[in-house]
C-alpha atoms as a PDB file:
ATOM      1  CA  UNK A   1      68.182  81.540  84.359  1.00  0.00           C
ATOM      2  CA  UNK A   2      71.512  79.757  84.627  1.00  0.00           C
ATOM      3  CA  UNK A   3      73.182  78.338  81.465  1.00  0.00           C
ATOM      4  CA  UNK A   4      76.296  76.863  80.703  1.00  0.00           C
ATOM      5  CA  UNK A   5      76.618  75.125  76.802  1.00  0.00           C
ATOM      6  CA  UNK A   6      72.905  75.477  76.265  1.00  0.00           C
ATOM      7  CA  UNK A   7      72.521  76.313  72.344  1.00  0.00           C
ATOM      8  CA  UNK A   8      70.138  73.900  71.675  1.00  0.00           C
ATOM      9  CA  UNK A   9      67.313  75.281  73.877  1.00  0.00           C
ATOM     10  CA  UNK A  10      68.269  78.749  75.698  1.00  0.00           C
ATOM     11  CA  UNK A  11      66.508  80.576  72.644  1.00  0.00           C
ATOM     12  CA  UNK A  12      63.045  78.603  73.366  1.00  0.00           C
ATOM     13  CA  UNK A  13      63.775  78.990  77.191  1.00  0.00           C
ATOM     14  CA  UNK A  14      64.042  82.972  76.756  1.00  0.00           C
ATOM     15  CA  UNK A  15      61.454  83.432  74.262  1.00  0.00           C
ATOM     16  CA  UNK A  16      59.006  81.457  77.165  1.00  0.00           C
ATOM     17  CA  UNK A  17      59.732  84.108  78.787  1.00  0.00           C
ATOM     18  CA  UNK A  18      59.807  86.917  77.426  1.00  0.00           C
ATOM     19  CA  UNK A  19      56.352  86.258  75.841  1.00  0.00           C
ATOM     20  CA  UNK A  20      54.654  85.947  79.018  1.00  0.00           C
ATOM     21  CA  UNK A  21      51.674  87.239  79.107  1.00  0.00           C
ATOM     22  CA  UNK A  22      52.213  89.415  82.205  1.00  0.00           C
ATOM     23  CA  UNK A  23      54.647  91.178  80.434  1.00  0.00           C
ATOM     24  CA  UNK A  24      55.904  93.653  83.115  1.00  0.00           C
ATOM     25  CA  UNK A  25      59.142  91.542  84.207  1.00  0.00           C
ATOM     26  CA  UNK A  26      63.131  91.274  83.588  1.00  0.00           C
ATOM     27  CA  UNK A  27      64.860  88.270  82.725  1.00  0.00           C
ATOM     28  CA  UNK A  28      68.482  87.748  83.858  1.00  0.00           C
ATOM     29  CA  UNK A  29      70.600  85.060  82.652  1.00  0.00           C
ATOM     30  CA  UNK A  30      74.072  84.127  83.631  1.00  0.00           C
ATOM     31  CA  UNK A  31      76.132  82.885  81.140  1.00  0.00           C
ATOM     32  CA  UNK A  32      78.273  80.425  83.516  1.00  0.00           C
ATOM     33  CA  UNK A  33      81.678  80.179  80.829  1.00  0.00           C
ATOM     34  CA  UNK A  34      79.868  78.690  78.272  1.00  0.00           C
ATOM     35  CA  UNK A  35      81.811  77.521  75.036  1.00  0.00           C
ATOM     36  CA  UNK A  36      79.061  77.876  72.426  1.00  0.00           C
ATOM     37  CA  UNK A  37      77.572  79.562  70.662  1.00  0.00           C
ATOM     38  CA  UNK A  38      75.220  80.586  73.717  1.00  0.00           C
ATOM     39  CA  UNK A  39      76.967  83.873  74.219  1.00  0.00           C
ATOM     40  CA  UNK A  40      76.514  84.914  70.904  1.00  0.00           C
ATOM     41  CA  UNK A  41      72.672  84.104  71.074  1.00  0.00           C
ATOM     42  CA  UNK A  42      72.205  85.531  73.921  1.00  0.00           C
ATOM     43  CA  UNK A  43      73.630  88.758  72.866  1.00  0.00           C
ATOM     44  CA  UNK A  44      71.379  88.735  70.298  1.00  0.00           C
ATOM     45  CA  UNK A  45      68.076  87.890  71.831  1.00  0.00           C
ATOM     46  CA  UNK A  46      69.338  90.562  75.016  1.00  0.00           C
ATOM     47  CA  UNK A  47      69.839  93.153  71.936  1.00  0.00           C
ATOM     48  CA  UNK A  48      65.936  92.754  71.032  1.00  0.00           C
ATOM     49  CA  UNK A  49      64.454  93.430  74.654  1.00  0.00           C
ATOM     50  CA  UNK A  50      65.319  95.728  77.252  1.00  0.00           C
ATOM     51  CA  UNK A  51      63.942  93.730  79.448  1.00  0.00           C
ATOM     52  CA  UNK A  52      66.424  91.382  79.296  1.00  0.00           C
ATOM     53  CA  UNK A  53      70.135  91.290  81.389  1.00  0.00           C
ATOM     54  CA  UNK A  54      72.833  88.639  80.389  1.00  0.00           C
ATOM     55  CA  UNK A  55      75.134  88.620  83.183  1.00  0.00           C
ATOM     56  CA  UNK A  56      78.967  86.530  81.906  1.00  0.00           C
ATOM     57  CA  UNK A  57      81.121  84.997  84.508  1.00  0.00           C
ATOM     58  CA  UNK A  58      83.550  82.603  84.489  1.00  0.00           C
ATOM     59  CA  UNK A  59      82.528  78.891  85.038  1.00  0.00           C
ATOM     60  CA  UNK A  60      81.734  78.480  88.741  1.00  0.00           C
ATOM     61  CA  UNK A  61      78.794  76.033  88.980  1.00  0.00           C
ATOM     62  CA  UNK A  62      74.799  76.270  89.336  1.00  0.00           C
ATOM     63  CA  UNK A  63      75.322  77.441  92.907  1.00  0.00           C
ATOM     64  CA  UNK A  64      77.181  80.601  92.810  1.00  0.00           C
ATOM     65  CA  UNK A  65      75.481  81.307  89.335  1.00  0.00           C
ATOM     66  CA  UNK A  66      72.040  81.137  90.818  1.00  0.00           C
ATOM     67  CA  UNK A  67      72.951  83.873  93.482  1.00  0.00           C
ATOM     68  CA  UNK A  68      74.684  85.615  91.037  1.00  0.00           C
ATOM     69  CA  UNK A  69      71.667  86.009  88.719  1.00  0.00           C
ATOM     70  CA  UNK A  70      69.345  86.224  92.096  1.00  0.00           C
ATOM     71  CA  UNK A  71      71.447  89.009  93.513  1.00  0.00           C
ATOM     72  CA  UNK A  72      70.695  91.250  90.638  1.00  0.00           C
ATOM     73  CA  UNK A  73      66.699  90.998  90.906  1.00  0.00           C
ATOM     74  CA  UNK A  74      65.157  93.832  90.907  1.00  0.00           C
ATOM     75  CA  UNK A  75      61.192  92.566  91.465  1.00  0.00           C
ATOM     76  CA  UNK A  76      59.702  91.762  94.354  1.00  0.00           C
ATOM     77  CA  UNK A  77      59.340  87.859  93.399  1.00  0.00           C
ATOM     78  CA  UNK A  78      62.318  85.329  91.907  1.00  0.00           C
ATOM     79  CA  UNK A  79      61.145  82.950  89.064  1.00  0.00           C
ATOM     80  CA  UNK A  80      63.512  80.319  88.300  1.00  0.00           C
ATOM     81  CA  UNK A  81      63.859  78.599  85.124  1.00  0.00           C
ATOM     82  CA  UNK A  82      66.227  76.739  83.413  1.00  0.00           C
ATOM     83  CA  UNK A  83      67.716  77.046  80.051  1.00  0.00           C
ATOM     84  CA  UNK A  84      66.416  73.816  78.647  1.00  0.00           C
ATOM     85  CA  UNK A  85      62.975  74.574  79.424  1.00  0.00           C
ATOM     86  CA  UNK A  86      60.179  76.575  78.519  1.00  0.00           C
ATOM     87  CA  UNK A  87      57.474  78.341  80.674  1.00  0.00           C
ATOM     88  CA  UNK A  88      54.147  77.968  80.061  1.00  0.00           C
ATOM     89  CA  UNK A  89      52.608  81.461  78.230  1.00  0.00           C
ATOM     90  CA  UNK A  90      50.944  82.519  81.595  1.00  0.00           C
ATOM     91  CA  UNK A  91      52.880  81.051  84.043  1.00  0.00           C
ATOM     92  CA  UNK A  92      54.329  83.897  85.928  1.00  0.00           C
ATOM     93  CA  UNK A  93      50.683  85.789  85.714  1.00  0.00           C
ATOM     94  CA  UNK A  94      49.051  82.595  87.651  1.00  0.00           C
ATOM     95  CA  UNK A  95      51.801  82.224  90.264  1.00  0.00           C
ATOM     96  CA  UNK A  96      52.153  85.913  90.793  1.00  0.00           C
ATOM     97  CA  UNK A  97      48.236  85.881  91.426  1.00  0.00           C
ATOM     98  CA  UNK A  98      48.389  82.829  93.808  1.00  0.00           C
ATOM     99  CA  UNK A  99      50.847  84.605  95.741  1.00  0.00           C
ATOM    100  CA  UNK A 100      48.735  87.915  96.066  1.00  0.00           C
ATOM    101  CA  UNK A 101      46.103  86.138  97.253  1.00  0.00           C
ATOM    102  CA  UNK A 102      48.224  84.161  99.632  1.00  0.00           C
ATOM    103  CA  UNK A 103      50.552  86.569 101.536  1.00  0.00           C
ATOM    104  CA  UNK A 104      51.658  83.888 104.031  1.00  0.00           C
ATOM    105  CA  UNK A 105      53.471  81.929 101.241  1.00  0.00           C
ATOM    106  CA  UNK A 106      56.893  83.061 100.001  1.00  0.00           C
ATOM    107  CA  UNK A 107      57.648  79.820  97.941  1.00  0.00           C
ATOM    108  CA  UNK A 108      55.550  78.962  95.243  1.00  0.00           C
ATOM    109  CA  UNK A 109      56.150  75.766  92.974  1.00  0.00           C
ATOM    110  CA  UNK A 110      53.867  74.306  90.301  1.00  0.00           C
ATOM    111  CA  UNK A 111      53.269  71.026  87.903  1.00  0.00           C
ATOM    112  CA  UNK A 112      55.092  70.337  85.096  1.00  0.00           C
ATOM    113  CA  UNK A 113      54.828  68.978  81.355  1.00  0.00           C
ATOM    114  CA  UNK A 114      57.172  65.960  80.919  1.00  0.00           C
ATOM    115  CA  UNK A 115      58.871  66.726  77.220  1.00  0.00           C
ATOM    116  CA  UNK A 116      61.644  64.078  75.147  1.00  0.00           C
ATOM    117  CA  UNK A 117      64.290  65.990  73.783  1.00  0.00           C
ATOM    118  CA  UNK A 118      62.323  67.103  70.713  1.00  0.00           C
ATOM    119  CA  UNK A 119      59.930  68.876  73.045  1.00  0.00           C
ATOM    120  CA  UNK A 120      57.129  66.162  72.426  1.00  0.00           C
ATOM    121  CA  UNK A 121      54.548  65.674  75.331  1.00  0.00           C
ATOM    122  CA  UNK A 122      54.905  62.101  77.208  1.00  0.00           C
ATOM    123  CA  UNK A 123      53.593  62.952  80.739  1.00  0.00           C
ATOM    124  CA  UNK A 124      52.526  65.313  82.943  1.00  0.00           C
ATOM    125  CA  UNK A 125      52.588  65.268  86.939  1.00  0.00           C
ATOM    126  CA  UNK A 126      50.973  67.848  89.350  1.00  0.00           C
ATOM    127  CA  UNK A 127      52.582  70.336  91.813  1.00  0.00           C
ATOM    128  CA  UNK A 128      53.522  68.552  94.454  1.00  0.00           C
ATOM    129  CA  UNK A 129      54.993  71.306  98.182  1.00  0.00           C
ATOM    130  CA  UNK A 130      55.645  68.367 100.005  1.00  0.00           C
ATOM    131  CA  UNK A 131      59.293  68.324 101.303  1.00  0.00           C
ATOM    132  CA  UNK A 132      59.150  65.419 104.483  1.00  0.00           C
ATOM    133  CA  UNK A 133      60.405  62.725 102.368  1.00  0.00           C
ATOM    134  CA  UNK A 134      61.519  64.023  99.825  1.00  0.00           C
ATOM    135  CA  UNK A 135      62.016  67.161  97.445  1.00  0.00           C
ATOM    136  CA  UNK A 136      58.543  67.521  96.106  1.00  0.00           C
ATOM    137  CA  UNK A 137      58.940  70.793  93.873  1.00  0.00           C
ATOM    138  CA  UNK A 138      60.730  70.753  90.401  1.00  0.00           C
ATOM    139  CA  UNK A 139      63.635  73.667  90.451  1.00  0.00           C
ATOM    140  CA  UNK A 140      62.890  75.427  87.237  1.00  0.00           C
ATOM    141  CA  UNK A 141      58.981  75.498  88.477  1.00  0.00           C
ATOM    142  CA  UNK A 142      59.328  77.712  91.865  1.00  0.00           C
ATOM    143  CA  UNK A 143      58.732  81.563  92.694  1.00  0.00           C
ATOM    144  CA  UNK A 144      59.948  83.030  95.543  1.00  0.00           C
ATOM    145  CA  UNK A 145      59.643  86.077  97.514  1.00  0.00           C
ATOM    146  CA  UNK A 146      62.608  88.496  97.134  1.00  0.00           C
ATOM    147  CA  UNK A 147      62.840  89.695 100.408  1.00  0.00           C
ATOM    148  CA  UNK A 148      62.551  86.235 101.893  1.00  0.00           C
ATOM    149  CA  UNK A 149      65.115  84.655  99.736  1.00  0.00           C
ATOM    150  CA  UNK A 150      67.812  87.118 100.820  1.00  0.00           C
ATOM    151  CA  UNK A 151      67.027  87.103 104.675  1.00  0.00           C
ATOM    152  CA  UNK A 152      67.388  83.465 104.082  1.00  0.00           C
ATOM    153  CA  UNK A 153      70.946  83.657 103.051  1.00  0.00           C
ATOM    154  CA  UNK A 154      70.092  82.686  99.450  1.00  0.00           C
ATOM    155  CA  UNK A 155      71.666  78.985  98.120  1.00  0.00           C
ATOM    156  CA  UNK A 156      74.905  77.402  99.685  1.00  0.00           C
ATOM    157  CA  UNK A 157      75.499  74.298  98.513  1.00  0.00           C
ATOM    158  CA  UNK A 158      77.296  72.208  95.857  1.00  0.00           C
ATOM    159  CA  UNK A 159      74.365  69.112  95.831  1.00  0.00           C
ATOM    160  CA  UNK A 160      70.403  69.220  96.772  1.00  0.00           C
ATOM    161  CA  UNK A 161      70.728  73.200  96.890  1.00  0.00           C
ATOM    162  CA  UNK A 162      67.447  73.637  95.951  1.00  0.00           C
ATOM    163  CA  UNK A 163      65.789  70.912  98.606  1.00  0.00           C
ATOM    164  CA  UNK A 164      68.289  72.701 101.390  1.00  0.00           C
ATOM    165  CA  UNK A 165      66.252  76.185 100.456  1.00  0.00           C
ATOM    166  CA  UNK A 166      63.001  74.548 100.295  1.00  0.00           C
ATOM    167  CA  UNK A 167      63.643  73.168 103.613  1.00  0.00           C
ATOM    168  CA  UNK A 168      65.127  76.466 105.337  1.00  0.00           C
ATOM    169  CA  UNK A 169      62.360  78.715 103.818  1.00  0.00           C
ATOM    170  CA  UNK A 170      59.214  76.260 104.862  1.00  0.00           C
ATOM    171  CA  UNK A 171      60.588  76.722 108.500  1.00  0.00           C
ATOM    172  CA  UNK A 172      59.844  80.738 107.913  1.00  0.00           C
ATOM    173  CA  UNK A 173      57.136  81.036 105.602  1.00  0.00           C
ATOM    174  CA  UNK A 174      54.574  79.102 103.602  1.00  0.00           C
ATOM    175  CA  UNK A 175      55.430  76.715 101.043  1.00  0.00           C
ATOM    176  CA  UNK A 176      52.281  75.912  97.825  1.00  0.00           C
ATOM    177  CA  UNK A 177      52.369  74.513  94.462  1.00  0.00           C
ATOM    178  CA  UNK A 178      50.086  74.835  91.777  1.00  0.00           C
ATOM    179  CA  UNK A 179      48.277  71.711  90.927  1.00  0.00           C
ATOM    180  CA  UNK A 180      48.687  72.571  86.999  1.00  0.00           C
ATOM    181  CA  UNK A 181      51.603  72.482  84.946  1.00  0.00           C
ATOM    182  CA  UNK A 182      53.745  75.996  84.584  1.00  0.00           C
ATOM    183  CA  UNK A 183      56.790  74.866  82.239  1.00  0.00           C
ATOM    184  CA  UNK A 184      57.623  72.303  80.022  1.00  0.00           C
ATOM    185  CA  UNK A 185      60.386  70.119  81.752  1.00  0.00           C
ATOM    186  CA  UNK A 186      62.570  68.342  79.231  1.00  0.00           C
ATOM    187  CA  UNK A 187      64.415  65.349  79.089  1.00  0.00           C
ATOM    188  CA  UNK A 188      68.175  64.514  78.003  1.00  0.00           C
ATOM    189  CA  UNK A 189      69.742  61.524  76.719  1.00  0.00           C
ATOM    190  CA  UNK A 190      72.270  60.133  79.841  1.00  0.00           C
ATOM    191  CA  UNK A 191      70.733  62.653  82.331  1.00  0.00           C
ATOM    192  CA  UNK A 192      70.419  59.819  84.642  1.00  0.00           C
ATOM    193  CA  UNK A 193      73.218  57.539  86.148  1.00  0.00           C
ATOM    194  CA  UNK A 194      73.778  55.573  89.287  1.00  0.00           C
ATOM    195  CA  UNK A 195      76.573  57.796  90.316  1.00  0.00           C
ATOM    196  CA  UNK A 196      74.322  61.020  89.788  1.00  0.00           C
ATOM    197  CA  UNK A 197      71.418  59.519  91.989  1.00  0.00           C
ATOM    198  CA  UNK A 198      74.139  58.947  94.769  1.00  0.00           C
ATOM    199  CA  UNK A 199      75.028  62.306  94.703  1.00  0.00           C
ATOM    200  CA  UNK A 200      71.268  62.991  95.095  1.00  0.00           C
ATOM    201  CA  UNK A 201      70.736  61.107  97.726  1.00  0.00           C
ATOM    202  CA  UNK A 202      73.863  61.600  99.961  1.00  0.00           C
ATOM    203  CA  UNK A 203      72.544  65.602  99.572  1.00  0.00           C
ATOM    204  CA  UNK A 204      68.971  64.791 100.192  1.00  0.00           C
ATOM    205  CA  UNK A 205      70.072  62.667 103.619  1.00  0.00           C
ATOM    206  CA  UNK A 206      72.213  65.615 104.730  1.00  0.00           C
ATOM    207  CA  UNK A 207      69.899  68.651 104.245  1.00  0.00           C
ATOM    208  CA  UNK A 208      66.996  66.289 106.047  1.00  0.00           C
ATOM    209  CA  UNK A 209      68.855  65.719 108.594  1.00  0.00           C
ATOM    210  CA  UNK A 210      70.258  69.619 108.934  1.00  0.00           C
ATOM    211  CA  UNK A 211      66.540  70.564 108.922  1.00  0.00           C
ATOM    212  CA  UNK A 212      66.062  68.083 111.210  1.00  0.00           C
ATOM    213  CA  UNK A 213      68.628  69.696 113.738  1.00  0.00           C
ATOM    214  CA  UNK A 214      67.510  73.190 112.741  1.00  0.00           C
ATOM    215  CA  UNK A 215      63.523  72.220 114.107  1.00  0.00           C
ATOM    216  CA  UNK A 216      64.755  71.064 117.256  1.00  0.00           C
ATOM    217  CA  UNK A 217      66.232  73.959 118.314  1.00  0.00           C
ATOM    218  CA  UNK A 218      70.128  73.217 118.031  1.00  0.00           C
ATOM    219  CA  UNK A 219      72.694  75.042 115.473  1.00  0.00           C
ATOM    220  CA  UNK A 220      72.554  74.709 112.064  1.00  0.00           C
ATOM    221  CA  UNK A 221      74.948  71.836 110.999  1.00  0.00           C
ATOM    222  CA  UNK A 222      75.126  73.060 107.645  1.00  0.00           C
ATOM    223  CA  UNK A 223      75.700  76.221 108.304  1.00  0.00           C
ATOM    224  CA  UNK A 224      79.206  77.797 106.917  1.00  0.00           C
ATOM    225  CA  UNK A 225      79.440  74.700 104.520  1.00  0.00           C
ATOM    226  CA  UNK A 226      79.401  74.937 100.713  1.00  0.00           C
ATOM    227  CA  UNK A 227      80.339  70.851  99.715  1.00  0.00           C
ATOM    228  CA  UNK A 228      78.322  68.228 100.891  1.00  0.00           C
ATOM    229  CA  UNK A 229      80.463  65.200 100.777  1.00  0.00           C
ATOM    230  CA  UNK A 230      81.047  61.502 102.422  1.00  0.00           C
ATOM    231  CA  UNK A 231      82.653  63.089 105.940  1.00  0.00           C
ATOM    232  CA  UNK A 232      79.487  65.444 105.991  1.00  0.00           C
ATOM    233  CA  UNK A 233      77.044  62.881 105.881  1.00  0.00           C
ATOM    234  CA  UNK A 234      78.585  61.386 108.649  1.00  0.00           C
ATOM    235  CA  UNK A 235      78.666  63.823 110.955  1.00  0.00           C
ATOM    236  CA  UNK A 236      74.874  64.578 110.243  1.00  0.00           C
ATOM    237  CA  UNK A 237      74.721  60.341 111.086  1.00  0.00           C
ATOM    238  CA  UNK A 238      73.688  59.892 107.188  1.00  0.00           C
ATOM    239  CA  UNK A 239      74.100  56.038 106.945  1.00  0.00           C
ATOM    240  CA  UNK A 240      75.851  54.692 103.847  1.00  0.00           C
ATOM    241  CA  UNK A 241      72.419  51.841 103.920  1.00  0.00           C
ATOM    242  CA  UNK A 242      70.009  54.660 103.855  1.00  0.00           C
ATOM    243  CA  UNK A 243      71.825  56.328 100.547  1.00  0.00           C
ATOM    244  CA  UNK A 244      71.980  52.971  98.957  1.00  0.00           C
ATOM    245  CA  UNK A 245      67.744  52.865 100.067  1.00  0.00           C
ATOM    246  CA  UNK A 246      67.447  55.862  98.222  1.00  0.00           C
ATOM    247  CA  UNK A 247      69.305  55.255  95.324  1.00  0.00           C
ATOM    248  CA  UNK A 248      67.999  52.183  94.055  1.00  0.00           C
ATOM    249  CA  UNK A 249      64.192  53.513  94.540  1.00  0.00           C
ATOM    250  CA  UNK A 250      65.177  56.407  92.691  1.00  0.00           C
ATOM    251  CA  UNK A 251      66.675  54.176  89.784  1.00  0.00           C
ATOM    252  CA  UNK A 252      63.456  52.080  89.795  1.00  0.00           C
ATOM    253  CA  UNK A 253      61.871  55.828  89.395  1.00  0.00           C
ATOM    254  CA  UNK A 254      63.852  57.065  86.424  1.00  0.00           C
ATOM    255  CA  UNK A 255      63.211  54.066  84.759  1.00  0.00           C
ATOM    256  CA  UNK A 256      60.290  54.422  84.507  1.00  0.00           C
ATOM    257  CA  UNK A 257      60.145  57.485  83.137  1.00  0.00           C
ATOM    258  CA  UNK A 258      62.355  56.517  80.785  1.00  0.00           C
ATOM    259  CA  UNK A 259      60.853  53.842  79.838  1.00  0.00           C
ATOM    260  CA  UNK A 260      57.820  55.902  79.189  1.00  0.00           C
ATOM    261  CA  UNK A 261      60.030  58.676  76.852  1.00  0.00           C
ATOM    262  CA  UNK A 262      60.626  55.244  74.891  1.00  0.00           C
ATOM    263  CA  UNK A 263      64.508  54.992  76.297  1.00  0.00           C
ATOM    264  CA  UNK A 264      64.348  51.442  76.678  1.00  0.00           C
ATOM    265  CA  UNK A 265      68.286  50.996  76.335  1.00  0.00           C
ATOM    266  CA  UNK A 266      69.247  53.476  79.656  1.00  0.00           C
ATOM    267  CA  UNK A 267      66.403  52.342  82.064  1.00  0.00           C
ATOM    268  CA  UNK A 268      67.308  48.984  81.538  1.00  0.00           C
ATOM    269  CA  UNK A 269      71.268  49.990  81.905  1.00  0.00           C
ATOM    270  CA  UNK A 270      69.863  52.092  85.055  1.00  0.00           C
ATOM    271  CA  UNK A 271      68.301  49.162  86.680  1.00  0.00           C
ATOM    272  CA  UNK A 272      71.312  46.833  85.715  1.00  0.00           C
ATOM    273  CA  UNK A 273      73.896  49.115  87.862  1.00  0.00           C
ATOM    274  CA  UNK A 274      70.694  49.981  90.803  1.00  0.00           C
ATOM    275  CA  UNK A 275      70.751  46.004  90.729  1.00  0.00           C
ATOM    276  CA  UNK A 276      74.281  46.011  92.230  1.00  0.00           C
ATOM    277  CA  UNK A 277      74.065  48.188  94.677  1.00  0.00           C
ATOM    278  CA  UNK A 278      74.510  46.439  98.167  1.00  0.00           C
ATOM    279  CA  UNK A 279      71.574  45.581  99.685  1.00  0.00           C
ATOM    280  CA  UNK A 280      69.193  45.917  96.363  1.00  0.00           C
ATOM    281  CA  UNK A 281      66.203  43.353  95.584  1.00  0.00           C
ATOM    282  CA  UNK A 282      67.190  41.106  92.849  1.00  0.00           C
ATOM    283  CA  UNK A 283      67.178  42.521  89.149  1.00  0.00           C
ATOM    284  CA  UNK A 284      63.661  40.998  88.079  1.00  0.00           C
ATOM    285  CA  UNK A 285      62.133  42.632  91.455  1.00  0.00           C
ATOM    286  CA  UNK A 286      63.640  46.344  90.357  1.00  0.00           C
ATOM    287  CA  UNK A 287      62.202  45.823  86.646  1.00  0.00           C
ATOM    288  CA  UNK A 288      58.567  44.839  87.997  1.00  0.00           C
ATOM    289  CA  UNK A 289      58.565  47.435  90.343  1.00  0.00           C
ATOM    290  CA  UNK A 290      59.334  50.058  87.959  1.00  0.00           C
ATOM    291  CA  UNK A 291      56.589  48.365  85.171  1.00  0.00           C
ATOM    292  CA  UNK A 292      54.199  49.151  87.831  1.00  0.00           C
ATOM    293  CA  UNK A 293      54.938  52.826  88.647  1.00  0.00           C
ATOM    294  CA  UNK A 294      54.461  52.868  84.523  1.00  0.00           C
ATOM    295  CA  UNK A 295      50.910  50.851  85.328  1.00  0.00           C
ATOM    296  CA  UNK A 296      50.133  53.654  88.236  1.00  0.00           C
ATOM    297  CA  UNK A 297      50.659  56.597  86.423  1.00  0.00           C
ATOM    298  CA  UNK A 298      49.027  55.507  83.183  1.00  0.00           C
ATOM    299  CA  UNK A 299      45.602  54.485  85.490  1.00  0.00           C
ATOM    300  CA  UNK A 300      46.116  57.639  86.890  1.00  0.00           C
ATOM    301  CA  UNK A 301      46.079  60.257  83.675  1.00  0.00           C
ATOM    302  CA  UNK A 302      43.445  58.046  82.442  1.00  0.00           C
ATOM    303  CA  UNK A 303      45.075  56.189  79.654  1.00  0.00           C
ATOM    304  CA  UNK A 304      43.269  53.087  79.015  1.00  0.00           C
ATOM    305  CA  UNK A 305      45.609  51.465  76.308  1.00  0.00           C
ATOM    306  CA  UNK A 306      48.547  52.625  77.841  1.00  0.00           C
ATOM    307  CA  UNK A 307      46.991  50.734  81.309  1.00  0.00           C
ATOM    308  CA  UNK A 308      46.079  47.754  79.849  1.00  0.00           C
ATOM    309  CA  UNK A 309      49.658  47.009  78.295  1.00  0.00           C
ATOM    310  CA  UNK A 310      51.309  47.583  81.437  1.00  0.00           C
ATOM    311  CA  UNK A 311      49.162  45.720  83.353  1.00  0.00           C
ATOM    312  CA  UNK A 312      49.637  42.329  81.164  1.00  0.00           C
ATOM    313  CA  UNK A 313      53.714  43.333  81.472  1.00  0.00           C
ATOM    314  CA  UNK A 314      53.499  43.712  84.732  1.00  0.00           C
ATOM    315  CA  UNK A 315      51.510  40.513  85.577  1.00  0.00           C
ATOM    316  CA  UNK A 316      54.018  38.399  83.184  1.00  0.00           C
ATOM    317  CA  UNK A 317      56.227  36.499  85.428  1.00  0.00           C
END
């Protein structure tokens, strides 16, 4: 568990985990140069458990502080987690059990509870492996084999470092999710910004297309690189077009689901700066297609009222 500034939540995030109910595990957490008061409650809650390590180191980033934390495991499976959220009371029990049952796969994800910022419920979407198109398992959801993390060389890179694992590991081993949620995944205030989702998708392109190279038999492009950045993409033929594709699809995504959380304000802010991206559909197209991603997944979970409403916003001209 990584953490950098995270008061607010890291006390939830390590009591989630300490209370599991397969309570034979350790929980290490690296304090990445935090300026809190996280130190100090970590200290404490670390004071309470033996099973827990806090490992401090000066700020480096989410990269080195994952292997950091990783290379320290003792167990024969990695759970991540972040220090926002909060695993679900048996989550490490039911993913430890899928995995003894299913020795051929070494990376393990799972679904998620959408939470506001208060921790309140407002969705919930199933464990999703797939990894073609795009990075279908949530981070702070995943278990991984020990072993097979550290033949793999562990994370390397600044952007998409998860998505670059995913990739590497599903071209060794098997890769599963659990249909049903295993943590509570929260949501910030200004998590989401044009700039952001470029990021995203210029390190989405560029581990595709690495994997790409990887499965047909030629070097590793990636390979020896830590920053994924404008001159990378192009050498891995990453088209500035296909970023801009991604991004504004994204930003139709995230609206939604902030719409849904009841941030009205930022998804319409979101769409206004996805709107000006070059080659985006005009403004009123982005805002209908993300009222009917709200109409899909409302039909989906089965809420009627919610269905209805977005149907007659969607269908308003």
């Amino acid at each position: 568990m990584p953490v950098r500034d995270g008061e607010g939540f890291v006390v939830e995030a390590v009591e989630s985990v300490l209370g599991q109910t397969l309570a034979e595990l350790e929980l290490i957490v690296v304090d990445d140069g935090s300026t809190d008061s996280t130190p100090r409650l970590l200290a404490d809650a670390a004071r309470g458990d033996p099973r827990m390590r806090v490992l401090t180191q000066a700020a480096g980033g989410l990269t080195p502080a994952l292997n950091a934390g990783c290379a320290l495991a003792q167990a024969p499976v990695i759970a991540r987690m972040d220090a926002d959220d909060v695993a679900l009371p048996d989550r490490v029990e039911r993913q430890l059990a899928y995995l003894h049952e299913h020795l051929d796969v070494a990376l393990l994800g799972g679904g998620v509870v959408l939470v506001d910022e208060q921790g309140r419920e407002f969705d919930r979407e199933p464990g999703h492996a797939g990894l073609s198109d795009r990075n279908g398992l949530v981070h702070g959801s995943v278990v991984m084999r020990t072993d097979a993390f550290r033949a793999l060389g562990g994370y390397r890179l600044d952007q998409s470092e998860d998505y670059d694992l995913w990739l590497r590991f599903e071209e060794c081993h098997g890769v599963a999710a659990l249909p049903e949620p295993v943590i509570r995944y929260r949501f910030h205030p200004g998590q989401f910004s044009v700039t952001k989702l470029e990021r995203q998708a210029l390190g989405a392109l560029c581990v595709r297309a690495a994997a790409r190279e990887r499965r047909a038999g030629r070097p590793d492009p990636l390979d020896g690189i830590d920053r994924v950045d404008a001159q990378v993409a192009a050498g891995l033929g990453v088209a500035q077009e296909e970023i801009d594709h991604d991004v504004i699809a994204d930003a139709v995504e995230w609206a939604a689901t902030l719409r849904r959380v009841g941030r009205d304000e930022e998804a319409e802010a979101l769409l206004d700066t996805a709107a000006s991206v070059p080659g985006a559909p005009p403004r009123r197209t982005l805002a209908r297609q993300s009222r009917l991603l709200l109409l899909k997944r409302a039909a989906r979970h089965g809420r009627v009222r919610e269905t209805a409403r977005q149907l007659a916003g969607w269908a308003r001209p």
